[in-house]
PDB file of N, CA and C in Angstrom:
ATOM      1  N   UNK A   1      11.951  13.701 -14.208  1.00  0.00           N
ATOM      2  CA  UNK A   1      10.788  12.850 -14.265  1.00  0.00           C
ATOM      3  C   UNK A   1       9.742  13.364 -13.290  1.00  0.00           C
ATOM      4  N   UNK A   2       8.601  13.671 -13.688  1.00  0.00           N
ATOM      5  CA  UNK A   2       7.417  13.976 -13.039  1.00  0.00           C
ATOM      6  C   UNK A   2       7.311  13.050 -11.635  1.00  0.00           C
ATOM      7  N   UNK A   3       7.055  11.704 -11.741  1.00  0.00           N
ATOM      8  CA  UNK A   3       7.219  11.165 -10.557  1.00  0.00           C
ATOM      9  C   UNK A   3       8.436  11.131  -8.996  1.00  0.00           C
ATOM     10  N   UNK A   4       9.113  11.223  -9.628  1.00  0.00           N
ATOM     11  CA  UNK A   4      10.382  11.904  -8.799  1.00  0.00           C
ATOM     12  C   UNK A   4      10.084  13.092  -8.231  1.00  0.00           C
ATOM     13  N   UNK A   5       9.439  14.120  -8.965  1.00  0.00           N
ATOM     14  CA  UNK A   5       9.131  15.097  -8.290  1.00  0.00           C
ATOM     15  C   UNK A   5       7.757  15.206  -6.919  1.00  0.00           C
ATOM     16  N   UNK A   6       6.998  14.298  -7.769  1.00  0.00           N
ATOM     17  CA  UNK A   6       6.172  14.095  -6.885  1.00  0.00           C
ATOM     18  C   UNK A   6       6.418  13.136  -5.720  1.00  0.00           C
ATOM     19  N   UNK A   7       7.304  12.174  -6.001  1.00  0.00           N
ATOM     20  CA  UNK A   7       7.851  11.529  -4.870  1.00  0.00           C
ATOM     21  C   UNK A   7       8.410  11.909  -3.648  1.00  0.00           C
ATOM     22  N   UNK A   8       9.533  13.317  -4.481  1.00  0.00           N
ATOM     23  CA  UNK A   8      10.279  14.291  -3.414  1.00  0.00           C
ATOM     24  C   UNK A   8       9.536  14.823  -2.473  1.00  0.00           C
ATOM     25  N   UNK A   9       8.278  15.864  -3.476  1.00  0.00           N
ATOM     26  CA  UNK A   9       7.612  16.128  -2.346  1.00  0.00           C
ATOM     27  C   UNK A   9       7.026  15.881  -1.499  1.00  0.00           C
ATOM     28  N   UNK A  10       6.608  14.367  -1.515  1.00  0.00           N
ATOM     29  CA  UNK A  10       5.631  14.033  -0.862  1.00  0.00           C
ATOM     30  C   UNK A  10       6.703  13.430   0.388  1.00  0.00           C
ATOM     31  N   UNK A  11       8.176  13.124   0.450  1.00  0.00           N
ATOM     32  CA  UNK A  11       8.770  12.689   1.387  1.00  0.00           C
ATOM     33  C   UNK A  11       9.300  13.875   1.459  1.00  0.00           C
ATOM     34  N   UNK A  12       9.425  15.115   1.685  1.00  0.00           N
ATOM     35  CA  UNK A  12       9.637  16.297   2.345  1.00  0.00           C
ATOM     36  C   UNK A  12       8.258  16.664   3.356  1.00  0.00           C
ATOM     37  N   UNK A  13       7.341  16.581   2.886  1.00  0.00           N
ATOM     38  CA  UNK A  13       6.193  16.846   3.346  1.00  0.00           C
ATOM     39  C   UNK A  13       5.847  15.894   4.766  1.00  0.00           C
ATOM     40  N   UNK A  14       6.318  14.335   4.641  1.00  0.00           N
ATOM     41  CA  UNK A  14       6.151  13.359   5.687  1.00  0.00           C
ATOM     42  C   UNK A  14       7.634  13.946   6.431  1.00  0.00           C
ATOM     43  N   UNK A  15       8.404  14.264   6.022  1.00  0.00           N
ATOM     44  CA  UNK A  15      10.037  14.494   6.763  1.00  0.00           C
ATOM     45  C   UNK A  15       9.314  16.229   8.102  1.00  0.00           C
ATOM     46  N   UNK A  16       8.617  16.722   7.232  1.00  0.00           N
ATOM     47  CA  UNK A  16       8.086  17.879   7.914  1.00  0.00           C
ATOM     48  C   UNK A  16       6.956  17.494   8.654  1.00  0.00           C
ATOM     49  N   UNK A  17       5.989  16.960   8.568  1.00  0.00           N
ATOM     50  CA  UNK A  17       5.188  16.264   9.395  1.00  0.00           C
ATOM     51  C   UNK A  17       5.910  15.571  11.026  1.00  0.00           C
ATOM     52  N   UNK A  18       6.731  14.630  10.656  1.00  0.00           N
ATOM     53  CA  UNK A  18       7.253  14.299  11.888  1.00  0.00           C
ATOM     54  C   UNK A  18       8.340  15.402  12.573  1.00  0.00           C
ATOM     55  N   UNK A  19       8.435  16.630  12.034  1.00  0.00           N
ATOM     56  CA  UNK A  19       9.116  17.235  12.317  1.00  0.00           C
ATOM     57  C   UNK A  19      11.169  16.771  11.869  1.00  0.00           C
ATOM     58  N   UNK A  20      11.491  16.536  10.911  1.00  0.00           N
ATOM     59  CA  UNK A  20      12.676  16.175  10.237  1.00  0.00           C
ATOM     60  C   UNK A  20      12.725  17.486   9.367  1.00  0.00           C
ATOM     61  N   UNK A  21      14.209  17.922  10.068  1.00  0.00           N
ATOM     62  CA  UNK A  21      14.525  18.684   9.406  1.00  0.00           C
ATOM     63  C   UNK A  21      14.925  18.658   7.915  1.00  0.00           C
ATOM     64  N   UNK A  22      14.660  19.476   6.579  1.00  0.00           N
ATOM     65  CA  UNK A  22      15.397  19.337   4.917  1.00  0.00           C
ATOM     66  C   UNK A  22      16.344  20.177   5.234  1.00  0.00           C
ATOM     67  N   UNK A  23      17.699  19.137   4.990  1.00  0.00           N
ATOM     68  CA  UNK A  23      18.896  20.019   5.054  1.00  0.00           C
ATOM     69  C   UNK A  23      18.835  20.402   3.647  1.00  0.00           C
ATOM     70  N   UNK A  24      18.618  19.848   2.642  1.00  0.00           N
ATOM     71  CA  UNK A  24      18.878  20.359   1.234  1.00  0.00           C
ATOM     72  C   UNK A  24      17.823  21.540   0.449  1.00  0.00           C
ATOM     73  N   UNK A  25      16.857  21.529   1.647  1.00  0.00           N
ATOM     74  CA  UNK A  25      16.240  23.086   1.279  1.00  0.00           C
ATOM     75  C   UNK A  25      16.776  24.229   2.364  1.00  0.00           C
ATOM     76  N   UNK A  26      17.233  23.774   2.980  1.00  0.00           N
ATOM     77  CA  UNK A  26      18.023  24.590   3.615  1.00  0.00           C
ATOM     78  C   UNK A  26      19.348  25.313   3.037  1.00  0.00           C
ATOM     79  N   UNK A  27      19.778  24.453   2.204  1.00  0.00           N
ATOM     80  CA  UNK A  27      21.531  24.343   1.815  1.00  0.00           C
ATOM     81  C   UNK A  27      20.955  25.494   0.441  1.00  0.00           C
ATOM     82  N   UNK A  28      19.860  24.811  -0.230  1.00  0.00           N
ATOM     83  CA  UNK A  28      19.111  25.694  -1.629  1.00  0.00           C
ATOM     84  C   UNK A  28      18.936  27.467  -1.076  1.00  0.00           C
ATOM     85  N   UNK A  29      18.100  27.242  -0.104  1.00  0.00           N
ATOM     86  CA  UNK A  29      17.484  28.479   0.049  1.00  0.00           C
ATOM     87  C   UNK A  29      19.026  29.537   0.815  1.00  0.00           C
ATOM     88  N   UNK A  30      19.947  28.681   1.653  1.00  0.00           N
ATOM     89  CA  UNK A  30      21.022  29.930   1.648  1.00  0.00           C
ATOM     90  C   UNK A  30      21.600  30.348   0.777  1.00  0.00           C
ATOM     91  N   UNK A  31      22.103  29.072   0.012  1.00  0.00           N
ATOM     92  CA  UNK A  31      23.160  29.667  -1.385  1.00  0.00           C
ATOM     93  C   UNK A  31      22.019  30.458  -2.205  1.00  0.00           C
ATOM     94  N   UNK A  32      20.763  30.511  -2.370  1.00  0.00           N
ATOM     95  CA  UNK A  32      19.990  31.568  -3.501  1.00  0.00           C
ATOM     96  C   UNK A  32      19.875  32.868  -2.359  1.00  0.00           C
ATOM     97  N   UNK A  33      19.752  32.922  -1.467  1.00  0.00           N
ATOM     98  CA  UNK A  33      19.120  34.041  -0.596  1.00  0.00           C
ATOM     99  C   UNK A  33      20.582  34.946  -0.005  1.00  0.00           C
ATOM    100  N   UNK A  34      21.357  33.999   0.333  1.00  0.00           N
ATOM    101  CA  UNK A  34      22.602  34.632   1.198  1.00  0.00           C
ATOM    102  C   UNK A  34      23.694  34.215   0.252  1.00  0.00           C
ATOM    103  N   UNK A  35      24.158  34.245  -0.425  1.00  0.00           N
ATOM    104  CA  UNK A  35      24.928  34.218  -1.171  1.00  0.00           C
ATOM    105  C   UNK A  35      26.351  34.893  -0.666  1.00  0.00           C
ATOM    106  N   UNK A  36      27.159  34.191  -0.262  1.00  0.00           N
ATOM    107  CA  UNK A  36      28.562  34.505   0.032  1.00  0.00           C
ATOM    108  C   UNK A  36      28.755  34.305   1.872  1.00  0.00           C
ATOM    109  N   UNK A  37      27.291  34.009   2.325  1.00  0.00           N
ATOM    110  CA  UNK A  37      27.174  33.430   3.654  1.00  0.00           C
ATOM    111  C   UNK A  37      27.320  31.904   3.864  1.00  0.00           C
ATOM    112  N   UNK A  38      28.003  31.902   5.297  1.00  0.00           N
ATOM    113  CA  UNK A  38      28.508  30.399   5.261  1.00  0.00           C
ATOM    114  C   UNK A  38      26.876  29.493   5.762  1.00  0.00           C
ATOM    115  N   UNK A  39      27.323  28.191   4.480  1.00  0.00           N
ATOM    116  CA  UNK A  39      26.149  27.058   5.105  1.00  0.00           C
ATOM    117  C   UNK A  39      26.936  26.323   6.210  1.00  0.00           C
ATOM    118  N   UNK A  40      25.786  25.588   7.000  1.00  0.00           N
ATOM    119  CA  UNK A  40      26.259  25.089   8.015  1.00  0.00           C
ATOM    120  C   UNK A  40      26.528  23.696   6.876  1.00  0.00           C
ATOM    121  N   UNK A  41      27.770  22.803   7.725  1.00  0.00           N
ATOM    122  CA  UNK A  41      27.231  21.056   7.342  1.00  0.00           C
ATOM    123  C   UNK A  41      26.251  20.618   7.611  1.00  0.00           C
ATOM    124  N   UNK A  42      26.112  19.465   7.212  1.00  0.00           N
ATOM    125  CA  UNK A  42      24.700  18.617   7.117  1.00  0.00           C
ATOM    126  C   UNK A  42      24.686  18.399   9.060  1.00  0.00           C
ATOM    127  N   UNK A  43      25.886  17.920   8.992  1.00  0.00           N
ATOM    128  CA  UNK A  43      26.080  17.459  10.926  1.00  0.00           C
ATOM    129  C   UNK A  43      25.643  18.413  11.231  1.00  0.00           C
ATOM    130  N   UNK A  44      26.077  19.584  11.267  1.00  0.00           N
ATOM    131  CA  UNK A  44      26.070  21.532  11.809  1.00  0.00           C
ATOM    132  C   UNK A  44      24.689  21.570  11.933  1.00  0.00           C
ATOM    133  N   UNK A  45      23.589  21.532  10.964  1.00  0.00           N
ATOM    134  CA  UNK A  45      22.241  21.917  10.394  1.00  0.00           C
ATOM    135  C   UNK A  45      21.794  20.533  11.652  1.00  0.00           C
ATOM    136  N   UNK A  46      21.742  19.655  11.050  1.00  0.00           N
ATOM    137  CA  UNK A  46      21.354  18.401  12.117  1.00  0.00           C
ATOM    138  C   UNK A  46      21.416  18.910  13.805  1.00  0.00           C
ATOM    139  N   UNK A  47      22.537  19.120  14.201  1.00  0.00           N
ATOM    140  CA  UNK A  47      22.475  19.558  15.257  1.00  0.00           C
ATOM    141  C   UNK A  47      21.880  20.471  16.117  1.00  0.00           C
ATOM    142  N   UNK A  48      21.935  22.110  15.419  1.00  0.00           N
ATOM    143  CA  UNK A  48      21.679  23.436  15.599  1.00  0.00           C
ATOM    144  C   UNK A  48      19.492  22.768  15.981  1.00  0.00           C
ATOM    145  N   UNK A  49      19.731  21.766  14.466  1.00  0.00           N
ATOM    146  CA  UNK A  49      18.199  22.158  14.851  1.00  0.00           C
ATOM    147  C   UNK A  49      17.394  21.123  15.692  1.00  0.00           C
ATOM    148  N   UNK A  50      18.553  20.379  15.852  1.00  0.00           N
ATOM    149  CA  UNK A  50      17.708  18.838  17.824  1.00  0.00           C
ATOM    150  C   UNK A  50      18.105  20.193  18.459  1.00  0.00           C
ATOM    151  N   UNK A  51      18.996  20.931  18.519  1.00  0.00           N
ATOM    152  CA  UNK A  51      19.196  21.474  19.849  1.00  0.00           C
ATOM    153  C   UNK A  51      18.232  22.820  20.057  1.00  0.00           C
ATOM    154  N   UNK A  52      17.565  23.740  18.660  1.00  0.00           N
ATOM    155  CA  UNK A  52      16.816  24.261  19.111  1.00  0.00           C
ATOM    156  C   UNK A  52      15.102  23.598  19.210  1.00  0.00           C
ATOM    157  N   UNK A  53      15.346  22.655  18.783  1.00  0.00           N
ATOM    158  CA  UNK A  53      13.849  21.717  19.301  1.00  0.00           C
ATOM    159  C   UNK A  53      13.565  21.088  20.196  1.00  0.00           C
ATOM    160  N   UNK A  54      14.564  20.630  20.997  1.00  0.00           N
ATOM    161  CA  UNK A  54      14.753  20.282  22.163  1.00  0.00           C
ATOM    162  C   UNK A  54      15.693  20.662  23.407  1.00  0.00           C
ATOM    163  N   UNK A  55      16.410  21.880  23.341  1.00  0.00           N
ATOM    164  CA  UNK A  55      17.136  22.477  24.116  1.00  0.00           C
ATOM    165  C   UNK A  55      18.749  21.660  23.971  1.00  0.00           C
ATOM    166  N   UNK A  56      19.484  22.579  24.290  1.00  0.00           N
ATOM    167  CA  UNK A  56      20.866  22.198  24.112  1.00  0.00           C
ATOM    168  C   UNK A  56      21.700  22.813  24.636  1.00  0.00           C
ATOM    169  N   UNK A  57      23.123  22.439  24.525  1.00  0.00           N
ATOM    170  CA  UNK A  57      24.391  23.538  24.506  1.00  0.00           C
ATOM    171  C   UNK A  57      24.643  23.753  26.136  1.00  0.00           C
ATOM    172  N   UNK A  58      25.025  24.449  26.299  1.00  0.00           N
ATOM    173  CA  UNK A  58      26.068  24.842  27.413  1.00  0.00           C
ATOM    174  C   UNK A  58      24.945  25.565  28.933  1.00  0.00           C
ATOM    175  N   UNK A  59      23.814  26.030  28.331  1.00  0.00           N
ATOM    176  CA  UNK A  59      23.018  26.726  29.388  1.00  0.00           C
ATOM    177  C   UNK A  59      21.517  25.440  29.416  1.00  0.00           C
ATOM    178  N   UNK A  60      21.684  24.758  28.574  1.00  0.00           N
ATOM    179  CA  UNK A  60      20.278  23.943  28.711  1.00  0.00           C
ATOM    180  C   UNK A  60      20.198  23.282  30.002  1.00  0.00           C
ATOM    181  N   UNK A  61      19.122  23.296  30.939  1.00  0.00           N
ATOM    182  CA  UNK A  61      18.519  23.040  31.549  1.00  0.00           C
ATOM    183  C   UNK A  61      17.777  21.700  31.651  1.00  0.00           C
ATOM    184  N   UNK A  62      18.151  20.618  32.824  1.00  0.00           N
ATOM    185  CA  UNK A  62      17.855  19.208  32.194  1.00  0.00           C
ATOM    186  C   UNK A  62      16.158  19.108  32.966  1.00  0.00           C
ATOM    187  N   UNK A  63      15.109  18.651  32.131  1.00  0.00           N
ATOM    188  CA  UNK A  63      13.859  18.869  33.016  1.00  0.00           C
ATOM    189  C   UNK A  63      13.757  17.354  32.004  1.00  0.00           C
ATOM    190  N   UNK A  64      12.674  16.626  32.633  1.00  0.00           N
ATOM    191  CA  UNK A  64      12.266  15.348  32.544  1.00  0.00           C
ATOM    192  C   UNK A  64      11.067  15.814  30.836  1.00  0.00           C
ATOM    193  N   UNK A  65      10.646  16.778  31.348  1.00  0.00           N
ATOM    194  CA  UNK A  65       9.728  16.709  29.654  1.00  0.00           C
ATOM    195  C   UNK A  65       9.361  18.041  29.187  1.00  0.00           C
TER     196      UNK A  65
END
């Protein structure tokens, strides 16, 4: 349905605006591009990308802002 599509995009577009990551263009674009490379999970993808947007993991550095 045409509207669906236009619906999608337009809440990918606000999901990218506030900065929200699309795990499911993510999940699209590995399985067409990398094919036989591992996807992360949805948790995995979620994570990887608060932690490279806001620092993370084992060496991050705690600063107020």
């Amino acid at each position: 349905m045409p509207w669906r599509d236009s619906l999608g995009a337009i809440a990918r577009a606000a999901r990218l605006m506030v900065g929200v990551p699309d795990y499911d263009v993510y999940a699209a674009h590995r399985r067409k591009e990398h094919p036989g490379a591992p996807v992360m999970t949805p948790a995995q993808f979620h994570r990887e990308r608060t932690e490279r947007r806001y620092g993370g993991g084992p060496d991050r550095i705690g600063r107020c802002c």
